[in-house]
Protein backbone atom coordinates (compact mmCIF):
# COMPACT_ATOMS: atom_id res chain seq x y z
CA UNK A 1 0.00 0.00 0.00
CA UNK A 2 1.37 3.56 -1.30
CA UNK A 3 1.37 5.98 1.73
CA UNK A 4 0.96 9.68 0.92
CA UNK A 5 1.62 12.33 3.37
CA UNK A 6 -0.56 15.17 2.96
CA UNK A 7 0.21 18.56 4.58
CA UNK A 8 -3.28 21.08 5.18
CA UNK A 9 -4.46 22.98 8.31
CA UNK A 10 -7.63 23.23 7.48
CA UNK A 11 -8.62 20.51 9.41
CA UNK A 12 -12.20 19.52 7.50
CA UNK A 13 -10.48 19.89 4.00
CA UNK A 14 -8.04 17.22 5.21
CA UNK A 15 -10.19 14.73 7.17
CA UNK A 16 -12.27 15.03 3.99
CA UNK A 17 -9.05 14.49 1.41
CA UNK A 18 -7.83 11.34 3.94
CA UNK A 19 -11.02 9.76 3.54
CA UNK A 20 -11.27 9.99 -0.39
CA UNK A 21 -7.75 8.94 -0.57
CA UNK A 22 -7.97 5.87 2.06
CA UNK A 23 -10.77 4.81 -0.09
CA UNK A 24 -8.60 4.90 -3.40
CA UNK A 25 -6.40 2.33 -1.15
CA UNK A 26 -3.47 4.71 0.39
CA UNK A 27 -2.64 4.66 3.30
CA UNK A 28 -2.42 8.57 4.41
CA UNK A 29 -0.42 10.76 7.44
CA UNK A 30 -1.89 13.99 8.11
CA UNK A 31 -0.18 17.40 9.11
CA UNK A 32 -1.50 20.53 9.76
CA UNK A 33 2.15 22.09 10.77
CA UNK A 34 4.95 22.87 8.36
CA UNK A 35 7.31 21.72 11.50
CA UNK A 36 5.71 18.36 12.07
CA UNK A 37 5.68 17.24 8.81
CA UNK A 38 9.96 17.93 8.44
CA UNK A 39 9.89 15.86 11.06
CA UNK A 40 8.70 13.42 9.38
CA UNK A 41 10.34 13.57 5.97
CA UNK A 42 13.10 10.91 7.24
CA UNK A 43 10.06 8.11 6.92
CA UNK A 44 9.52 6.35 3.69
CA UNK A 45 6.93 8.12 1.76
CA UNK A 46 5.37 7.48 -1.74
CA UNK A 47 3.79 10.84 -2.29
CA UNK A 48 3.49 14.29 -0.46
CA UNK A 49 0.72 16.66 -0.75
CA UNK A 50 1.69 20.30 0.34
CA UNK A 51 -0.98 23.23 1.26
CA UNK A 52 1.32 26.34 0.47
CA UNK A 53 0.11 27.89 3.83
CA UNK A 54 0.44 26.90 6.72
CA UNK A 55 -0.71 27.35 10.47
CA UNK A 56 3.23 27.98 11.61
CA UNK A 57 5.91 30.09 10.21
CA UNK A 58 6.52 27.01 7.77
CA UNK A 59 5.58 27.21 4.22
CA UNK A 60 5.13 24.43 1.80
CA UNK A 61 7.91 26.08 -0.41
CA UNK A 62 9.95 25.48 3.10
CA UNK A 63 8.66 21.90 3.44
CA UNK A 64 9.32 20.90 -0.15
CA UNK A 65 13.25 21.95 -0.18
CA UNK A 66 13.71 19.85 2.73
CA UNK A 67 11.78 16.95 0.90
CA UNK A 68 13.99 17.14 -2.17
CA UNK A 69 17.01 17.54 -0.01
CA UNK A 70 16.06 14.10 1.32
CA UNK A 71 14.46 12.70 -1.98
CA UNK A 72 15.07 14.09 -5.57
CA UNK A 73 12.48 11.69 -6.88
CA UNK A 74 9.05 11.37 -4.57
CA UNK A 75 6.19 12.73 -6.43
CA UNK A 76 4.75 16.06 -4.74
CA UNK A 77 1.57 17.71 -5.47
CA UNK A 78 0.90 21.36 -3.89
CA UNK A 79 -2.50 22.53 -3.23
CA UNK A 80 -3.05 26.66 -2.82
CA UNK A 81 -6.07 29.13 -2.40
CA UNK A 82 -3.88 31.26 -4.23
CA UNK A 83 -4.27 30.99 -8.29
CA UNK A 84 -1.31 33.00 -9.29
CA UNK A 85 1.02 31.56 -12.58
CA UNK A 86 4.02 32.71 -10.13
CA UNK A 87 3.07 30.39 -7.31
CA UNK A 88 2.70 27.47 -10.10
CA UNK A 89 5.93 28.28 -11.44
CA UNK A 90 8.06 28.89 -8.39
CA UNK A 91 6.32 25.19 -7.05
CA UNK A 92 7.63 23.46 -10.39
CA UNK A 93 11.01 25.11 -9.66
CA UNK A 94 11.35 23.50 -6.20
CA UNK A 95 10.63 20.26 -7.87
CA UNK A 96 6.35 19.65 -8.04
CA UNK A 97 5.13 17.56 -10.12
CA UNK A 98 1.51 19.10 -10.11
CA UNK A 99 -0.41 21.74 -8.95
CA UNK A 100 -4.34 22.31 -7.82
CA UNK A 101 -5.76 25.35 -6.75
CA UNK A 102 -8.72 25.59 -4.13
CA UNK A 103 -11.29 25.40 -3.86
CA UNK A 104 -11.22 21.59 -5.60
CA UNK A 105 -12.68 18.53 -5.56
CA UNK A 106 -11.31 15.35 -3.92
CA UNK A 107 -12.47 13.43 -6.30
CA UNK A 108 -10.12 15.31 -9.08
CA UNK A 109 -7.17 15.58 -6.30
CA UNK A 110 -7.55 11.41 -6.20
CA UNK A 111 -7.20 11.25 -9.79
CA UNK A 112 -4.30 13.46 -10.17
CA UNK A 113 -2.49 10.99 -7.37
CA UNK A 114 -3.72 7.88 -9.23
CA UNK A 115 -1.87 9.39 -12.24
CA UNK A 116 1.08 10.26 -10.56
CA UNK A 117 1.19 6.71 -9.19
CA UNK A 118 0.50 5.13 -11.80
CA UNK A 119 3.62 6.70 -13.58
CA UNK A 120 6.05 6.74 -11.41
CA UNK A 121 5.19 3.44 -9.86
CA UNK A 122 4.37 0.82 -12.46
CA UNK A 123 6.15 -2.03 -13.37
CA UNK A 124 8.67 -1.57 -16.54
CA UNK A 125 11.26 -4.25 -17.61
CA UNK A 126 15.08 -3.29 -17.03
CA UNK A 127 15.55 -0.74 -19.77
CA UNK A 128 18.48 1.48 -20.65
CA UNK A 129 18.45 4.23 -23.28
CA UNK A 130 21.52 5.98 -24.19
CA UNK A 131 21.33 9.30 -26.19
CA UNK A 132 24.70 11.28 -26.46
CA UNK A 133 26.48 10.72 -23.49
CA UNK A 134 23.39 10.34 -21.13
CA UNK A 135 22.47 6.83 -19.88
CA UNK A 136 18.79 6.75 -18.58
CA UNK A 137 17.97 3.33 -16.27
CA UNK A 138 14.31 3.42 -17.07
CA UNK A 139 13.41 0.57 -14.15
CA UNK A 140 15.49 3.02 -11.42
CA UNK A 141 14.87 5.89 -13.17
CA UNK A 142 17.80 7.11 -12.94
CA UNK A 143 19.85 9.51 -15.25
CA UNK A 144 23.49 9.61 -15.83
CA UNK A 145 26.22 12.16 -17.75
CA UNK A 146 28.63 9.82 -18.09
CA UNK A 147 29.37 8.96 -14.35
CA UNK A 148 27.73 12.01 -12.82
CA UNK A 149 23.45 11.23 -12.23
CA UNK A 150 21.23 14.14 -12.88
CA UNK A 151 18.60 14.66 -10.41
CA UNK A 152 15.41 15.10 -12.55
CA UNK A 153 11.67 15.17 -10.83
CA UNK A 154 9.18 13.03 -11.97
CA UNK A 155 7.89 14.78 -14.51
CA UNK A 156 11.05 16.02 -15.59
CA UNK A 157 11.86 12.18 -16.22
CA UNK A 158 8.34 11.45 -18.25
CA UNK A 159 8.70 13.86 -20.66
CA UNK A 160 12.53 12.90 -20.72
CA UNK A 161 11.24 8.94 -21.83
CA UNK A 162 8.61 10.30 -24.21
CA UNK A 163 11.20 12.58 -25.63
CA UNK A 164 14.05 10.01 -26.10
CA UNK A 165 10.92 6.68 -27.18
CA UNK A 166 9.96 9.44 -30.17
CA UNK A 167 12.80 10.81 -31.64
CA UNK A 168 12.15 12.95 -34.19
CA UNK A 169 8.38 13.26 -33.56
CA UNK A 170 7.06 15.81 -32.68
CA UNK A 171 4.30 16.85 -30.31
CA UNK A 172 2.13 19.63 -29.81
CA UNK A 173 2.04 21.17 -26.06
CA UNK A 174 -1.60 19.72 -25.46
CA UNK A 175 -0.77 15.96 -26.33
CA UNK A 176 2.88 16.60 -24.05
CA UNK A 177 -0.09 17.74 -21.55
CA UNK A 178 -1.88 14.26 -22.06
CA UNK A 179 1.28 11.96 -22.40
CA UNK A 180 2.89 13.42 -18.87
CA UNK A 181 0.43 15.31 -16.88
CA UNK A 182 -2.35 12.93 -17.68
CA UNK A 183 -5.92 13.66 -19.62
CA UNK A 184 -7.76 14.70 -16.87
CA UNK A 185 -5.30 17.18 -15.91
CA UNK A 186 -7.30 21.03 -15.58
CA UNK A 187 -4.38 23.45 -16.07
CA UNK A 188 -2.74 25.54 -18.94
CA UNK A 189 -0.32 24.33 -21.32
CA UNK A 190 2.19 27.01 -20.36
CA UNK A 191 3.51 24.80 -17.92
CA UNK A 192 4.70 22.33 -20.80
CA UNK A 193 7.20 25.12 -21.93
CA UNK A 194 8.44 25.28 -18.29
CA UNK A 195 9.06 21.84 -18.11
CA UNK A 196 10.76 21.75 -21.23
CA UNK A 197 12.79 24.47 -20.25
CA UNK A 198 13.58 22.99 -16.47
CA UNK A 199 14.98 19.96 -18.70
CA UNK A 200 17.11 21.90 -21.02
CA UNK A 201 18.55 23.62 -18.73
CA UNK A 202 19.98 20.35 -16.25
CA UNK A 203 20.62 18.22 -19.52
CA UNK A 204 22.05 21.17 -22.35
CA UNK A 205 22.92 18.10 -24.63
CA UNK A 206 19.21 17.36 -25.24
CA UNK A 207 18.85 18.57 -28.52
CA UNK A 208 15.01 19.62 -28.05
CA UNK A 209 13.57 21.75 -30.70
CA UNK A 210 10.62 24.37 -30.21
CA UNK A 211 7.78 24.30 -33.40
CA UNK A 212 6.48 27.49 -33.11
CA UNK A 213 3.19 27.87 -32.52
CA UNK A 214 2.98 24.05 -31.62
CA UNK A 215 5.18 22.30 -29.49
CA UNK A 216 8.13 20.35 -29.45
CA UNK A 217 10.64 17.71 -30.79
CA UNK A 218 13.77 16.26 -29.88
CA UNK A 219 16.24 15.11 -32.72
């Protein structure tokens, strides 16, 4: 059973959440301080769930550096009140790998986990892809520059595999949206373009080209 630690001070919000995702069949911790939950981040953990702010000084932003201090690759999906592109942005800079914006419904917050989980969890056969002088270990999901591993987040590493399975396809930001994020995912396809840029910028031998006006398509 996946356990999920999800982070929210509202306290009927996350008695609410717990239930929906206990049903799904995770097994859930609850926090409603920033401080409790570092405490925690030494446990093994499948997925955190971060509420931007909190009851203490702690912020998710605060919580989520110490996560990926401690693990580069756990999944983590931040919930805010606050719809602002620069919140979404600076939370895919820390490392997210989604984003949903109160009020929402647990039903869609389930399905975004079950497509996390489903990713970054299923079963693959021991694969290795080499393009230029990266080696990718698809079953570890792991990346390497020769002898030097790249920390990527998970969805830094599905677009990576979709990128490097279809070379010299290309795709159009809304199908990148469906292939990584999922088709039931609600938000804009500007955060494609950050995500492709997040990847650039820790692999610069990725020779990904932008289609104008469409999308993208590495050669």
């Amino acid at each position: 059973m996946h356990k999920i630690c999800y982070v929210e001070d509202e306290q009927d919000l996350s008695s609410l959440v717990k239930t929906y995702l206990e049903k799904a069949g995770y097994q859930v911790v609850c926090f409603s301080k920033g401080q409790d939950a570092i405490s925690y981040i030494d446990n093994e953990v499948d997925l955190w769930i971060l509420d931007i702010m909190l009851q203490d000084d702690i912020t998710g932003y605060d919580i989520i550096k110490k996560v990926r201090e401690n693990n580069c690759t756990v999944p983590i999906i931040f919930t805010s009140a606050r719809d602002q592109d620069l919140d979404k942005i600076l939370g895919l800079e820390l490392g997210s790998d989604d984003y949903i914006t109160k009020p929402f419904s647990p039903k869609e917050l389930v399905l975004r986990v079950n497509n996390i989980m489903r990713r970054v969890y299923k079963k693959v056969d021991d694969e290795i892809i080499t393009y230029q002088e990266y080696t990718v270990h698809v079953k570890k999901r792991i990346v390497e520059d020769r002898d030097q591993e790249i920390s990527l987040t998970t969805l830094e590493f599905d677009l990576l595999l979709l990128f490097l399975r279809n070379t010299e396809k290309s795709f159009s930001r809304e199908e990148i949206l469906d292939l990584v994020w999922g088709n039931d995912y609600f938000g804009t396809d500007r955060v494609v373009d950050d995500l492709v840029r997040r990847l650039r910028k820790k692999m610069p031998k990725l020779n990904i080209n932008t289609i104008y006006g469409y999308g993208y398509r590495l050669s």
